[in-house]
Each structure stands twice: as C-alpha cells, then as structure tokens.
PDB file of N, CA and C in Angstrom:
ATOM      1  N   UNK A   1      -6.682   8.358   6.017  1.00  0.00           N
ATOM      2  CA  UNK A   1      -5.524   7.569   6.357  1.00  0.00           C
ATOM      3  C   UNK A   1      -4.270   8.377   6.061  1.00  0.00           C
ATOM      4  N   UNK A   2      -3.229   8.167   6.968  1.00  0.00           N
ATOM      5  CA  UNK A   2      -2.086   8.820   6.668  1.00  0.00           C
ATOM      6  C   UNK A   2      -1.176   7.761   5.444  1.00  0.00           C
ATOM      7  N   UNK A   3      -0.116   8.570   5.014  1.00  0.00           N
ATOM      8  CA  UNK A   3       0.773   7.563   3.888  1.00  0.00           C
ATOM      9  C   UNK A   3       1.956   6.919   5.113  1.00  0.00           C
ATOM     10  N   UNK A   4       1.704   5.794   4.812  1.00  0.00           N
ATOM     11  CA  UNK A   4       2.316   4.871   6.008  1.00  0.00           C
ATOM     12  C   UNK A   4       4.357   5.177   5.786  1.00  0.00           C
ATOM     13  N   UNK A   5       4.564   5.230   4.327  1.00  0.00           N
ATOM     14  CA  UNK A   5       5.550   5.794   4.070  1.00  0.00           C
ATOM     15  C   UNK A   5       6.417   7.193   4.750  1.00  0.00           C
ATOM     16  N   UNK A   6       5.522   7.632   5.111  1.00  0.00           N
ATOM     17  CA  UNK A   6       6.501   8.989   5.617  1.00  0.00           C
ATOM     18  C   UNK A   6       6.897   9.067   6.793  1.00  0.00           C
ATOM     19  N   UNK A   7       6.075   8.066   7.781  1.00  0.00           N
ATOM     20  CA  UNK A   7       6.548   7.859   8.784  1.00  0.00           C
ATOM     21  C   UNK A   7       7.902   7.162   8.536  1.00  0.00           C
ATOM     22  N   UNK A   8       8.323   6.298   8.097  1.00  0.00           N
ATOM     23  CA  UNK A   8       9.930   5.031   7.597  1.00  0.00           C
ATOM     24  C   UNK A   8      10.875   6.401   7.481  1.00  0.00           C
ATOM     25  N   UNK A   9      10.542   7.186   6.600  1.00  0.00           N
ATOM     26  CA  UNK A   9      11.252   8.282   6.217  1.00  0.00           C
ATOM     27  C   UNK A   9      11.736   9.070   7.760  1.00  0.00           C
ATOM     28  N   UNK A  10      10.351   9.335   8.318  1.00  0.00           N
ATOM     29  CA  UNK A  10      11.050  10.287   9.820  1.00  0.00           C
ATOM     30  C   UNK A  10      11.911   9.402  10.535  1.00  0.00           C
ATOM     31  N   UNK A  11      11.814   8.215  10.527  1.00  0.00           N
ATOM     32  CA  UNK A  11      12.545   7.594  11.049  1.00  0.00           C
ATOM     33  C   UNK A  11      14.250   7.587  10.597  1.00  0.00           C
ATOM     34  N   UNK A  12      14.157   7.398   9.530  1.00  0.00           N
ATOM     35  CA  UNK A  12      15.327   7.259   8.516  1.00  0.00           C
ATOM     36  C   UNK A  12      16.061   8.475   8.981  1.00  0.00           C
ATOM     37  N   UNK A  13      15.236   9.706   9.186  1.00  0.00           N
ATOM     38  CA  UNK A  13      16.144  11.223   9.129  1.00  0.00           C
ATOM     39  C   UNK A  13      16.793  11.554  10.417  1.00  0.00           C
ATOM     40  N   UNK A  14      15.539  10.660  11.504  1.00  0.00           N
ATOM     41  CA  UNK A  14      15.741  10.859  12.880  1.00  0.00           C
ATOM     42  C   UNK A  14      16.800   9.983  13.520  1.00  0.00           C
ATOM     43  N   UNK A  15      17.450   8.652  12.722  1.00  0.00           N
ATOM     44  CA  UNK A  15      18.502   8.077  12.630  1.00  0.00           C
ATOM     45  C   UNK A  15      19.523   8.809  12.125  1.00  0.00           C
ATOM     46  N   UNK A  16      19.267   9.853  11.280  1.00  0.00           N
ATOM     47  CA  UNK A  16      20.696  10.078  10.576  1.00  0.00           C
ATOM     48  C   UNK A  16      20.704  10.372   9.459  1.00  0.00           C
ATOM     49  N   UNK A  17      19.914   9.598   8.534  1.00  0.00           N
ATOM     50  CA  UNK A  17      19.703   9.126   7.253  1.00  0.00           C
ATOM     51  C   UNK A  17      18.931  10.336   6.700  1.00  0.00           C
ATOM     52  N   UNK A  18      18.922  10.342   4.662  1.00  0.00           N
ATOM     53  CA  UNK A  18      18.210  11.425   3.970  1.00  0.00           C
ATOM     54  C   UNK A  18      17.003  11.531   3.965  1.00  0.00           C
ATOM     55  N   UNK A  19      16.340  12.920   3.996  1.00  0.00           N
ATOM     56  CA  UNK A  19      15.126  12.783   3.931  1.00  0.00           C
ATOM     57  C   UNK A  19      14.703  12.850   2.707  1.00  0.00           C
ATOM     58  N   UNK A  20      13.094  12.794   2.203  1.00  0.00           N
ATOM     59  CA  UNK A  20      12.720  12.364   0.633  1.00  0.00           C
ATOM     60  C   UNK A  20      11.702  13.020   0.991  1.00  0.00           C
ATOM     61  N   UNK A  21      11.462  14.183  -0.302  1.00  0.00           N
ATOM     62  CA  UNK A  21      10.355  15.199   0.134  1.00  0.00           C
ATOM     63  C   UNK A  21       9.234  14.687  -0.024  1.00  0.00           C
ATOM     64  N   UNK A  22       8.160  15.006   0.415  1.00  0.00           N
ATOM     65  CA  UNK A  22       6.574  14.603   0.358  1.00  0.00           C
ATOM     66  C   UNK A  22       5.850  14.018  -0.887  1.00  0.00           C
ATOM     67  N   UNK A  23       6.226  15.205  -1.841  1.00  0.00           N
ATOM     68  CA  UNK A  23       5.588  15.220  -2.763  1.00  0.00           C
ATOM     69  C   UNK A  23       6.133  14.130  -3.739  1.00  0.00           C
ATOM     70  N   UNK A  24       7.482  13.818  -3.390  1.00  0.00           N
ATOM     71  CA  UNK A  24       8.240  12.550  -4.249  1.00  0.00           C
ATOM     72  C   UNK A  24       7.688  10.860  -3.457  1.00  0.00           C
ATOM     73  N   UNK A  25       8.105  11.019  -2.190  1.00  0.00           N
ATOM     74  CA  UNK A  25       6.415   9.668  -1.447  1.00  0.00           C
ATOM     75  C   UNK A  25       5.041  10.103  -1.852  1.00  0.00           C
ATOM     76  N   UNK A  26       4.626  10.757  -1.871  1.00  0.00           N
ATOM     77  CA  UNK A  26       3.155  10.335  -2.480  1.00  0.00           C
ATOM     78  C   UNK A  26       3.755  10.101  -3.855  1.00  0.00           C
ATOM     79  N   UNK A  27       3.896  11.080  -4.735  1.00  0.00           N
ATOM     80  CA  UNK A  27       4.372   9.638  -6.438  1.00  0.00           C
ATOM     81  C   UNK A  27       4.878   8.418  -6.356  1.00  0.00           C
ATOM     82  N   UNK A  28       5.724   8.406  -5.534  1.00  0.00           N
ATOM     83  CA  UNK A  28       6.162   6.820  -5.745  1.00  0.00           C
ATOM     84  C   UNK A  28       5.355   6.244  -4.749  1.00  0.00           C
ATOM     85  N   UNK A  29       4.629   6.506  -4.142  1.00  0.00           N
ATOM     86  CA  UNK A  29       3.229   5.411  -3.700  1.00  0.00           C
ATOM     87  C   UNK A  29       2.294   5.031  -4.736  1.00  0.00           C
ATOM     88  N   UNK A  30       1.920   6.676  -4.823  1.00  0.00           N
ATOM     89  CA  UNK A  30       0.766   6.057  -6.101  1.00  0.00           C
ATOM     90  C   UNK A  30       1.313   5.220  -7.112  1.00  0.00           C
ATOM     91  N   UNK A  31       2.054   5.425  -7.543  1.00  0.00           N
ATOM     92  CA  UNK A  31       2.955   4.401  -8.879  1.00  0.00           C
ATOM     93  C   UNK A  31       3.051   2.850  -8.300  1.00  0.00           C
ATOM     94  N   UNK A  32       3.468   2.618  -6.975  1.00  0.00           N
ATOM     95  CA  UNK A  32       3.813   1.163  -6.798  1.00  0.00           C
ATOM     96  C   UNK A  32       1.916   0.761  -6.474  1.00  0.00           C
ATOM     97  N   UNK A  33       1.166   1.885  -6.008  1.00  0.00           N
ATOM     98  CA  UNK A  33      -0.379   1.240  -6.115  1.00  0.00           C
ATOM     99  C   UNK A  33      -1.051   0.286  -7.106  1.00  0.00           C
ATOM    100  N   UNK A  34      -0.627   1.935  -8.049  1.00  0.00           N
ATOM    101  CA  UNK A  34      -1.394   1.480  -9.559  1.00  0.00           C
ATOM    102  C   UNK A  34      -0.701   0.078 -10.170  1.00  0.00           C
ATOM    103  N   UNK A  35       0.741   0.024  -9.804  1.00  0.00           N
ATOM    104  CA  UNK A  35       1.421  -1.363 -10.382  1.00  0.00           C
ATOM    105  C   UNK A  35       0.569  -2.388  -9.775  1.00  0.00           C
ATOM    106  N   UNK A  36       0.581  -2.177  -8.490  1.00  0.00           N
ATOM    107  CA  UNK A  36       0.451  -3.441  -7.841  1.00  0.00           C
ATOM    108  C   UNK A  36      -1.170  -3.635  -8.404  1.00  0.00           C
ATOM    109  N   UNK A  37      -2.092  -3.056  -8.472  1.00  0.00           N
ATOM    110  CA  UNK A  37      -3.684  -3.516  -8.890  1.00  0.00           C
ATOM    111  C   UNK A  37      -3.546  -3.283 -10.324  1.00  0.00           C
ATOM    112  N   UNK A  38      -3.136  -2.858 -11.114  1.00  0.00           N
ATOM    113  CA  UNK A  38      -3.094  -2.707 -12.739  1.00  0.00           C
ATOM    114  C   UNK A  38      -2.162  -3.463 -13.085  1.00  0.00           C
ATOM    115  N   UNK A  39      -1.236  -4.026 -12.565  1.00  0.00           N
ATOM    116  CA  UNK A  39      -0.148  -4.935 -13.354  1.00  0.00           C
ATOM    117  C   UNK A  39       0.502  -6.211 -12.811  1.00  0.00           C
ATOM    118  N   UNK A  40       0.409  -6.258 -11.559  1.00  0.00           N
ATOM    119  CA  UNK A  40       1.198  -7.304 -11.206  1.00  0.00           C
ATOM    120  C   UNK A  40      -0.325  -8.796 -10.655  1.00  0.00           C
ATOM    121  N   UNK A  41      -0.830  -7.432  -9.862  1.00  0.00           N
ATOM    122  CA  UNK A  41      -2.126  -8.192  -9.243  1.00  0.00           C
ATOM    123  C   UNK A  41      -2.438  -9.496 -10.374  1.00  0.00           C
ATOM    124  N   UNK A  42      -3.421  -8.929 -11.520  1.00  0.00           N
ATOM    125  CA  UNK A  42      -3.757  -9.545 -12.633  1.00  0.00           C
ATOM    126  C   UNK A  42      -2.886 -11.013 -12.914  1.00  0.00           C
ATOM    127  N   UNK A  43      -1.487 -10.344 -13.084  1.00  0.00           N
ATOM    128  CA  UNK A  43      -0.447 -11.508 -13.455  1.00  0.00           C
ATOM    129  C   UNK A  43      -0.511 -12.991 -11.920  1.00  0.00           C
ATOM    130  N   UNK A  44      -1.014 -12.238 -10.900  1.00  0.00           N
ATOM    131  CA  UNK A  44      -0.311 -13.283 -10.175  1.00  0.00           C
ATOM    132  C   UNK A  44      -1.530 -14.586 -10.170  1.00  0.00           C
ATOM    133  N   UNK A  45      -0.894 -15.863  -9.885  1.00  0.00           N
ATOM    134  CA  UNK A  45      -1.743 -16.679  -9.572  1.00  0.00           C
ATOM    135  C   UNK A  45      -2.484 -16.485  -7.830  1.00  0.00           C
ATOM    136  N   UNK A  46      -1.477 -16.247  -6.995  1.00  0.00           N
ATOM    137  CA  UNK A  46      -1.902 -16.175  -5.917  1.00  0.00           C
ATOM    138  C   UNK A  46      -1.159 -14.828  -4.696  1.00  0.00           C
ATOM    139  N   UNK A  47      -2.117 -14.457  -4.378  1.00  0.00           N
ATOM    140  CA  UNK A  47      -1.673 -13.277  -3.409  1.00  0.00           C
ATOM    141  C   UNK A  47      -2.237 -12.684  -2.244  1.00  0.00           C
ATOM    142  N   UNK A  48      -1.693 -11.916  -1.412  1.00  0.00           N
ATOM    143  CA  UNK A  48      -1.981 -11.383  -0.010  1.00  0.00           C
ATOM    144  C   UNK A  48      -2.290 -10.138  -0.103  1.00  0.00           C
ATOM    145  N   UNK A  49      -3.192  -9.153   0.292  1.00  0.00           N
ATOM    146  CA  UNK A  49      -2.394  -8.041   0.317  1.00  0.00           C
ATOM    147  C   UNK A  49      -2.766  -7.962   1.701  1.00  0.00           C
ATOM    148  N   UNK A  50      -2.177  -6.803   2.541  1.00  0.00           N
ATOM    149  CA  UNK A  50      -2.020  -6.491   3.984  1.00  0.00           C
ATOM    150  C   UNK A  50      -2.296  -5.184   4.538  1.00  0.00           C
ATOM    151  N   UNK A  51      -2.494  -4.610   5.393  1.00  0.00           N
ATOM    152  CA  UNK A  51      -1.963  -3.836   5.875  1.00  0.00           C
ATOM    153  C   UNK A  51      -1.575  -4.002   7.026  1.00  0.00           C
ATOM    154  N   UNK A  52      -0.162  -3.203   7.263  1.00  0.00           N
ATOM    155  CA  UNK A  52       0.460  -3.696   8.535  1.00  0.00           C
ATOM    156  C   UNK A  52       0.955  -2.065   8.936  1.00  0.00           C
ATOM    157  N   UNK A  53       0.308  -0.795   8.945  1.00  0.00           N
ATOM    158  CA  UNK A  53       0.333   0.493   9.273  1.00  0.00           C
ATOM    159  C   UNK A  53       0.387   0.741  10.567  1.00  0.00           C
ATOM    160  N   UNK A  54      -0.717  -0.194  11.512  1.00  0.00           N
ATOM    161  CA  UNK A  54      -0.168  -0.462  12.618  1.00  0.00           C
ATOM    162  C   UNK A  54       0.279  -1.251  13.931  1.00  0.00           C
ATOM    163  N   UNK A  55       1.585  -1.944  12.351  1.00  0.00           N
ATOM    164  CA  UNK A  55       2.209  -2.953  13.614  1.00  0.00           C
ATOM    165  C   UNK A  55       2.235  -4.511  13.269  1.00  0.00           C
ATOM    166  N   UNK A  56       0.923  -4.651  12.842  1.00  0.00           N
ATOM    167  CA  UNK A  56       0.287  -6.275  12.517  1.00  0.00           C
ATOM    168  C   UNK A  56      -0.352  -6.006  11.246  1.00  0.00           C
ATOM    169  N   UNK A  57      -0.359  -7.475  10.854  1.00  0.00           N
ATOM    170  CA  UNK A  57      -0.833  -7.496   9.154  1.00  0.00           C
ATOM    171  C   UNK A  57      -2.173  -7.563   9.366  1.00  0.00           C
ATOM    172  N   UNK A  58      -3.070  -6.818   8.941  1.00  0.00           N
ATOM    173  CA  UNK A  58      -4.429  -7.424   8.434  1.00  0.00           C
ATOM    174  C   UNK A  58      -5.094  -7.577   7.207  1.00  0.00           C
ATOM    175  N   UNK A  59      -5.326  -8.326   6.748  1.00  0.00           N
ATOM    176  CA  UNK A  59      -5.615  -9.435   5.418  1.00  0.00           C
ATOM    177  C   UNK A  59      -6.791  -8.010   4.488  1.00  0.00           C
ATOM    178  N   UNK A  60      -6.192  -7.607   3.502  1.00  0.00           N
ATOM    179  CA  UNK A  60      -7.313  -6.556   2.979  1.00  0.00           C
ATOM    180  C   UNK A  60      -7.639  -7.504   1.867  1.00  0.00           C
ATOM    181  N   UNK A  61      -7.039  -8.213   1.281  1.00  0.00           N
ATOM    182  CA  UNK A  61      -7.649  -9.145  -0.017  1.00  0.00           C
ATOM    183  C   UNK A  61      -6.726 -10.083  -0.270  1.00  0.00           C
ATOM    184  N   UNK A  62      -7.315 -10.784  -0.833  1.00  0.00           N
ATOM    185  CA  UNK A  62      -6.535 -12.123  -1.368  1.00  0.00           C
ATOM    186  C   UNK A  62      -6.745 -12.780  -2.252  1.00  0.00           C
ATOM    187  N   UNK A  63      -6.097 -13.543  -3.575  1.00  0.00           N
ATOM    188  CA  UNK A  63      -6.694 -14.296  -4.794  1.00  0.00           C
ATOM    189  C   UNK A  63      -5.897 -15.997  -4.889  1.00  0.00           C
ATOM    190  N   UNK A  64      -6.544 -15.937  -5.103  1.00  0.00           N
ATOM    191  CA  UNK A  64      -5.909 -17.491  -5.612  1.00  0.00           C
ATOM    192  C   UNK A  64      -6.447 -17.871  -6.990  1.00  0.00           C
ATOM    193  N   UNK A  65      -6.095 -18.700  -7.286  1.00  0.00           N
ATOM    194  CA  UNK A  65      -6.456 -19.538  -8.837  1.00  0.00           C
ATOM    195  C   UNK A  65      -8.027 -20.133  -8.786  1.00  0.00           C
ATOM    196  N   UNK A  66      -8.368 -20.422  -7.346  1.00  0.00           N
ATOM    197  CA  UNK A  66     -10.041 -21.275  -7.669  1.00  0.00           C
ATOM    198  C   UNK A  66     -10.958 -19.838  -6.916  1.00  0.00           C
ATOM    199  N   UNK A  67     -10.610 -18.955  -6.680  1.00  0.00           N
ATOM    200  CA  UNK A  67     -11.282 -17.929  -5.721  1.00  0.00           C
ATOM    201  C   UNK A  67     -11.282 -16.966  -6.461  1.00  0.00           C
ATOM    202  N   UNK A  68     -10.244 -16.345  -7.200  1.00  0.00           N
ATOM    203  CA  UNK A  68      -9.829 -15.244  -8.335  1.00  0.00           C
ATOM    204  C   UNK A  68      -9.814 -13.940  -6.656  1.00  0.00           C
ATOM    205  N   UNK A  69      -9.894 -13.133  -7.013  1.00  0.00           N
ATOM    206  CA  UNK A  69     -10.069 -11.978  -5.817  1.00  0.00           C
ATOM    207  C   UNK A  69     -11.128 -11.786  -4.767  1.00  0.00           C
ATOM    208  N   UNK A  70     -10.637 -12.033  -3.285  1.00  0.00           N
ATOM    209  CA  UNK A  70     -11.530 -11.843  -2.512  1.00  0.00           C
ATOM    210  C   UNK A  70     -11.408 -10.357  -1.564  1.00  0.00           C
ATOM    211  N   UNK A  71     -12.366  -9.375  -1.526  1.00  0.00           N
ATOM    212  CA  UNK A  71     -11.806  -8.398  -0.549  1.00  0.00           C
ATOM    213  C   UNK A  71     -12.506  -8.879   0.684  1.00  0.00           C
ATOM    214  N   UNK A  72     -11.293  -8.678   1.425  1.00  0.00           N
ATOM    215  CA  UNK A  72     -11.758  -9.023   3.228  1.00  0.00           C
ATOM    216  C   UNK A  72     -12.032  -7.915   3.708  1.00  0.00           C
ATOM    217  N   UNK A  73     -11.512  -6.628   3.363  1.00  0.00           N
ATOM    218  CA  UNK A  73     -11.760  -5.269   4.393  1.00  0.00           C
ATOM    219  C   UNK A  73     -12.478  -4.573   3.167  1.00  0.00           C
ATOM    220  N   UNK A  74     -13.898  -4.244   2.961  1.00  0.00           N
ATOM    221  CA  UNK A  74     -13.956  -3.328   2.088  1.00  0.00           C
ATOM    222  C   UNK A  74     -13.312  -1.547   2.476  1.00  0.00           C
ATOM    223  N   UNK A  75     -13.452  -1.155   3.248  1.00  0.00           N
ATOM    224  CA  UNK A  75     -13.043   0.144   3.845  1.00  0.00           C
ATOM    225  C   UNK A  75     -11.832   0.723   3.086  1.00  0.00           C
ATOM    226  N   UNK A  76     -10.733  -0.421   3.351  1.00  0.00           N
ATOM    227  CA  UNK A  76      -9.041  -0.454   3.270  1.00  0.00           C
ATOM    228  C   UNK A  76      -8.826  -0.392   2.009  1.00  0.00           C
ATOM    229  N   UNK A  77      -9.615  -1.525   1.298  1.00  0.00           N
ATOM    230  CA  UNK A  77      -9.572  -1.680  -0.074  1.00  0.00           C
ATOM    231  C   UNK A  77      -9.704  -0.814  -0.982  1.00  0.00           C
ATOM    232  N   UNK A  78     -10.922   0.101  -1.008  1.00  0.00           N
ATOM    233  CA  UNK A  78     -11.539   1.120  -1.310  1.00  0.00           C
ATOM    234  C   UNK A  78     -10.157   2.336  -1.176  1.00  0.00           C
ATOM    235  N   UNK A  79      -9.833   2.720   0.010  1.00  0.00           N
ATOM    236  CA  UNK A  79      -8.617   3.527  -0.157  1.00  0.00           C
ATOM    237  C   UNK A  79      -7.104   2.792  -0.388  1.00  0.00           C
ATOM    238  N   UNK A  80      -7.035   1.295  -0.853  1.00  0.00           N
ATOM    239  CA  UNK A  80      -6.025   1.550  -1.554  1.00  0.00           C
ATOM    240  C   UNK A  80      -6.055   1.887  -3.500  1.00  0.00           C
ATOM    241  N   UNK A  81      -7.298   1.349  -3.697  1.00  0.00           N
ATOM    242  CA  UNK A  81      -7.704   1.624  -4.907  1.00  0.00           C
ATOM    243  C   UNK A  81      -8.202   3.736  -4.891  1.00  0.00           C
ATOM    244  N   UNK A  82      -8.132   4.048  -4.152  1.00  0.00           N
ATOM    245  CA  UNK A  82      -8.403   5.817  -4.388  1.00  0.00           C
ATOM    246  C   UNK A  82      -7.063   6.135  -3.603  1.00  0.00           C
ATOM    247  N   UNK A  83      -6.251   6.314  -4.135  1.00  0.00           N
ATOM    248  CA  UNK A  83      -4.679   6.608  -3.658  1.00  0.00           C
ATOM    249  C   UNK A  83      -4.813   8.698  -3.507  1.00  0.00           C
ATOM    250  N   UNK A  84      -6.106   9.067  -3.903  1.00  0.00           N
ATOM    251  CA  UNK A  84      -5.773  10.323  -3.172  1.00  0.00           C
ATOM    252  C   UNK A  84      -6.657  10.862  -2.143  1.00  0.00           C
ATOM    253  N   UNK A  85      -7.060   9.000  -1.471  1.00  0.00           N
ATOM    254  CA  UNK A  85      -7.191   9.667   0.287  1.00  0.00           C
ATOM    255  C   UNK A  85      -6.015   9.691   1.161  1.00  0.00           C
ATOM    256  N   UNK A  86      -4.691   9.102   0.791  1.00  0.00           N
ATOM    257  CA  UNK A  86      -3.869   9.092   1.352  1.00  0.00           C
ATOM    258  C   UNK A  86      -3.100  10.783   1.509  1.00  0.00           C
ATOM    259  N   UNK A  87      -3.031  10.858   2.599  1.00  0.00           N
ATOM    260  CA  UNK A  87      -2.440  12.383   2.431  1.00  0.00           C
ATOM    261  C   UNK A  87      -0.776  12.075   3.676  1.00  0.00           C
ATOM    262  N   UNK A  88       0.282  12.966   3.273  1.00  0.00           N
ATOM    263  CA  UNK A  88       1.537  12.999   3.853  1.00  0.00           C
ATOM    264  C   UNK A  88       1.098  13.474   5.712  1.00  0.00           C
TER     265      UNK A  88
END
C-alpha cells in the first residue's frame, strides 16, 4: 500500500503550498497509528475506522460497548497495525 498522505502533500505543492519531506510523513503517520490503536482506540466507547484511500470509506473495524472490536477487512487491518508496509 502506498502512504495515502503523500499524495494531500503533492497536491498541497502542486497548488502552491509547502512541501513536507517523506521521511517526516512516514513519522508522523506511524505516530498518529500507534496513537490511534495504543491510546485512543482502548479509551473510546465507540468507533469507526475507514479507509477512504480511494475516494469512499470502507469500514476496516469497528467497536462499540456490547461488541468491544470487530475487524471487517482483515487484509487492511493487518497493514494498519504493521505501519512498515506503508511505503512513500
């Protein structure tokens, strides 16, 4: 999978706007990963996660309070939890 991030960025530069080197999007991906499944996930009562890479959301997991965590896509899931299949 590509890092869905760097595309926003070409966009951003190809508007006008600064670019943000590679190696600083992949850290601050992996960091908002690990938050989101090591810290926030846990805390929440209820949540979505998505991917919408191209275009449309599709449902990769979801928890609620009587369900606790369900994965819908194992594939997706799997590489958002291994953050170094993502490459720039």
């Amino acid at each position: 999978m590509t890092l869905p991030a760097r595309f926003s960025v070409a966009q951003r530069v190809s508007d006008g706007g600064h670019d943000i080197p590679r190696d600083v999007i992949v850290r601050l991906y992996r960091a908002g990963l690990r938050n989101l499944l090591e810290l926030y996930l846990p805390l929440a009562d209820t949540a979505e996660i998505c991917d919408n890479s191209d275009g449309s959301a599709l449902l990769v997991a979801s928890k609620t309070r009587r369900t606790g965590l369900v994965i819908h896509d194992r594939l997706r899931w799997a590489q958002l939890e291994d953050g170094n299949r993502w490459r720039t």
